[in-house]
Protein backbone atom coordinates (compact mmCIF):
# COMPACT_ATOMS: atom_id res chain seq x y z
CA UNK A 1 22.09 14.12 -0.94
CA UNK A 2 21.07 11.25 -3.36
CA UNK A 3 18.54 8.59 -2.29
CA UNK A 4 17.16 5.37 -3.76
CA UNK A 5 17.45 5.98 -7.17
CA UNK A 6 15.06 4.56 -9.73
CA UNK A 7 12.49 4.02 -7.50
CA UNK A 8 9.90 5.14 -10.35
CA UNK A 9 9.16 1.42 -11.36
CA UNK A 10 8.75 0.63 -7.90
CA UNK A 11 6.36 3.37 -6.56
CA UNK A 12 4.06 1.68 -9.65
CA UNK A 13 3.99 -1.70 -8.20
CA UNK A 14 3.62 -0.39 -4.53
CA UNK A 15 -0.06 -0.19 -5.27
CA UNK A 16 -0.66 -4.45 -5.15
CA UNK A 17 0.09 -4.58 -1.69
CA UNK A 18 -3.41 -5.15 -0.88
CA UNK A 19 -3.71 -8.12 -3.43
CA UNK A 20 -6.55 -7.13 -4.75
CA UNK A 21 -6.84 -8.28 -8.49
CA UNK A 22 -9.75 -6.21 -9.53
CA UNK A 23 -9.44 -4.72 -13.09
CA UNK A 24 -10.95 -2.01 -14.76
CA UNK A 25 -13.12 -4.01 -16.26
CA UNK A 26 -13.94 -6.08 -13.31
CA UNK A 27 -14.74 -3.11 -11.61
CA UNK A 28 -17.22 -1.52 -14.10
CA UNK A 29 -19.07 -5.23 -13.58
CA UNK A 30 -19.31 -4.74 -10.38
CA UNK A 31 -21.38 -1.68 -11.07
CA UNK A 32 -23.53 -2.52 -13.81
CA UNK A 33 -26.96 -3.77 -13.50
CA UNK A 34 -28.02 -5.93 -16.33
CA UNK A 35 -31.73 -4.74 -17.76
CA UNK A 36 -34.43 -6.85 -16.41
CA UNK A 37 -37.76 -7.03 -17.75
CA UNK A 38 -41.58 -7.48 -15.64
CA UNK A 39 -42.11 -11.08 -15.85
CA UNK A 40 -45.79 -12.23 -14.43
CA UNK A 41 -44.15 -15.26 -12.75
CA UNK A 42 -43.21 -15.24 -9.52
CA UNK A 43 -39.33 -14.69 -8.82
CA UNK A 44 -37.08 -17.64 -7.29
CA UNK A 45 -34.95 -16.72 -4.67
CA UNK A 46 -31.66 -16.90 -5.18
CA UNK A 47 -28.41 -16.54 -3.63
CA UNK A 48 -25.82 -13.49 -3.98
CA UNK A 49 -22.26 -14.73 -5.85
CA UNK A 50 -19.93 -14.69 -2.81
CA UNK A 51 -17.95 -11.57 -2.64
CA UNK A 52 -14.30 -11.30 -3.42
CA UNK A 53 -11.82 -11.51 -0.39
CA UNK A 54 -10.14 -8.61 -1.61
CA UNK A 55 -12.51 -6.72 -2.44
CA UNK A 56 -14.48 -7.33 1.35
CA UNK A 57 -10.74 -6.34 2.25
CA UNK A 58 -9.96 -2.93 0.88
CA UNK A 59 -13.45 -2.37 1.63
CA UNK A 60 -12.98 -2.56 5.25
CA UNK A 61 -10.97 -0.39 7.85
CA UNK A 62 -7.90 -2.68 7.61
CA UNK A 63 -8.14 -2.17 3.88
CA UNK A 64 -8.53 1.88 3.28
CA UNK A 65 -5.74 2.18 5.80
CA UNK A 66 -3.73 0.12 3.67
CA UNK A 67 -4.74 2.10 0.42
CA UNK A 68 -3.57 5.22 2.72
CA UNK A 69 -0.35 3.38 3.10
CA UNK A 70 -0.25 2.50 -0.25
CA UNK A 71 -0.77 6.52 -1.81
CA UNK A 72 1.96 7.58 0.82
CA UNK A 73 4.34 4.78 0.07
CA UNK A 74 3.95 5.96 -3.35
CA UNK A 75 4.13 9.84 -2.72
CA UNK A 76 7.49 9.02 -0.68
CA UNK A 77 9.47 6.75 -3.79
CA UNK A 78 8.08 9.21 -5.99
CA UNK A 79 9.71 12.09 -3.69
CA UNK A 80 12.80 9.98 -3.38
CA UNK A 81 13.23 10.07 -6.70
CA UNK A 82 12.88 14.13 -7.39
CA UNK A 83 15.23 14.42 -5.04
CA UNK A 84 17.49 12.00 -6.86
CA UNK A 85 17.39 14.16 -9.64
CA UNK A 86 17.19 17.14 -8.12
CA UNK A 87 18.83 17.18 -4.55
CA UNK A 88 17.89 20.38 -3.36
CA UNK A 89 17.17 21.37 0.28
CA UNK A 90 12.89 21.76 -0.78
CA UNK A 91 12.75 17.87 -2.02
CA UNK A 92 15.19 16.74 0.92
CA UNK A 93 12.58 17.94 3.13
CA UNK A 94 9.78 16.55 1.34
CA UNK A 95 11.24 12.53 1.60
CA UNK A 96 11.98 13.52 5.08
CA UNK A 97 8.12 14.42 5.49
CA UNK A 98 7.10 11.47 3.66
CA UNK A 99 8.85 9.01 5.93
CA UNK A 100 6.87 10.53 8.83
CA UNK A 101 3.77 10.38 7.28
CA UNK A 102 4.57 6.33 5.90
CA UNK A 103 6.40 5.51 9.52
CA UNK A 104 3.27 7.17 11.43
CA UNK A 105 0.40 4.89 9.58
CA UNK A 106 2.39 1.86 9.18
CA UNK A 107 2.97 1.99 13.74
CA UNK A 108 -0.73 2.98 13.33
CA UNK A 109 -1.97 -0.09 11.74
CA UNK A 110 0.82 -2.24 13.62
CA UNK A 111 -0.60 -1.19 16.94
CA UNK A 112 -4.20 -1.51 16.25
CA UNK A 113 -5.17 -5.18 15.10
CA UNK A 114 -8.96 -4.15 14.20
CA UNK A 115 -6.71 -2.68 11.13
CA UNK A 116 -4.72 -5.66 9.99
CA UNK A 117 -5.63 -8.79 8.07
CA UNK A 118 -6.77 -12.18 8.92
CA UNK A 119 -5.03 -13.46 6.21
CA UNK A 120 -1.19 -13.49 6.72
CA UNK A 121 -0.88 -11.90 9.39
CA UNK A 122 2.93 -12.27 11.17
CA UNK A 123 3.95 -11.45 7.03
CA UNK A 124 1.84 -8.52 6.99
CA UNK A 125 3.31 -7.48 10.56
CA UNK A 126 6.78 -7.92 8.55
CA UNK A 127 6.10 -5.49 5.91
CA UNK A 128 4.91 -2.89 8.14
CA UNK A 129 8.05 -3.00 10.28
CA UNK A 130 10.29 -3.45 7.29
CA UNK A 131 8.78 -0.09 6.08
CA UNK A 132 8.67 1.64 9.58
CA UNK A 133 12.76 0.53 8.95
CA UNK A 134 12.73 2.38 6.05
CA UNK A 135 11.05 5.51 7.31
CA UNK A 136 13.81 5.48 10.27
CA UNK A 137 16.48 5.50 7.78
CA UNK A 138 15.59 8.58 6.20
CA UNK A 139 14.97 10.49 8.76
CA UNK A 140 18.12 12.67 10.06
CA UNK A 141 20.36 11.91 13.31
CA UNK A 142 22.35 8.77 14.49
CA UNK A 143 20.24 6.08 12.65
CA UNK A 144 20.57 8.08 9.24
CA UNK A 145 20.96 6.04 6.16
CA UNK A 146 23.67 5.65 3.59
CA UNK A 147 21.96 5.23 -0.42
CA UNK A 148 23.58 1.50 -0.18
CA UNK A 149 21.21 0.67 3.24
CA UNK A 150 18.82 1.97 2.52
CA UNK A 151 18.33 0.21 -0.74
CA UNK A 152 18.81 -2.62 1.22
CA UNK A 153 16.11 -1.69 3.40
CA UNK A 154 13.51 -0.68 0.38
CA UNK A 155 14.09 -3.61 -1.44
CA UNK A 156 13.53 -5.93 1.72
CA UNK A 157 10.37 -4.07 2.74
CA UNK A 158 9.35 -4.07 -1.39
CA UNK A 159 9.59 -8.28 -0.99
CA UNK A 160 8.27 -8.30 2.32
CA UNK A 161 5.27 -6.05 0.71
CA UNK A 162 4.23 -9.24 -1.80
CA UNK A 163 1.46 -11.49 0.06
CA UNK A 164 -2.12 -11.77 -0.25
CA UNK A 165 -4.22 -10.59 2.91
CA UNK A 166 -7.97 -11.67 1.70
């Protein structure tokens, strides 16, 4: 049984959900100290830089639960698209699994606001139902999807996935 095919590219940009535009580079700033030398004059106090949103984001509850969302979203394309390839009973069970897992966090952070952003929030709410969607359409009985709805349903959830939250 074939499902969303060439979902490879996708499961790569599944990962900027969060909006967080923190690079490599950026990161290993973040934890370097430059050297300081002993000075006999006294210090001035001095204010921290303020923080980046989206970093203060992913770094709170809201945010790992959305990295969660974000490794599982990723396991389940990539999963979608062994199966793809390979449509064997082993892989249709592991999509199957996958949309559980993604379905069960995304109701999870839907029901508990402590968990969702400030930022965005009805769009945010959007995504998370458009993926819950998803989930439900892999999943078998009466509300199964066919491949051309639930490409439909990816790609919406996929568009719906492109705000900012911090």
């Amino acid at each position: 049984m074939k499902k969303l095919t060439g979902l490879a590219a996708v499961a790569a940009t599944v990962g900027i959900l969060a909006g967080a535009g923190l690079t490599f580079h950026g990161a290993a700033a973040l934890h370097t100290a430059s050297p300081r030398t002993a000075t006999s004059r006294p210090v001035a106090a001095s204010t921290a830089p303020a923080a980046d949103p989206s970093v203060i984001w992913l770094n709170s509850a809201g945010g790992q639960a959305q990295v969660t969302l974000n490794n599982d979203i990723s396991t389940l394309a990539a999963d979608l698209q062994t199966e793809s390839h390979a449509p064997t009973v082993a892989n249709h069970l592991a999509f199957e699994a996958d949309a559980r897992i993604v379905r069960a966090l995304a109701q999870q952070i839907l029901t508990t606001p402590a968990l969702q952003p400030t930022v965005h929030p009805a769009e945010y709410k959007n995504m998370l139902t458009d993926f819950i969607v998803v989930a439900n359409l892999l999943q078998p009985g009466p509300g199964y999807g066919t491949t051309p709805q639930d490409y439909t349903a990816w790609n919406a959830a996929m568009n719906a996935s492109n705000i900012n939250v911090a």
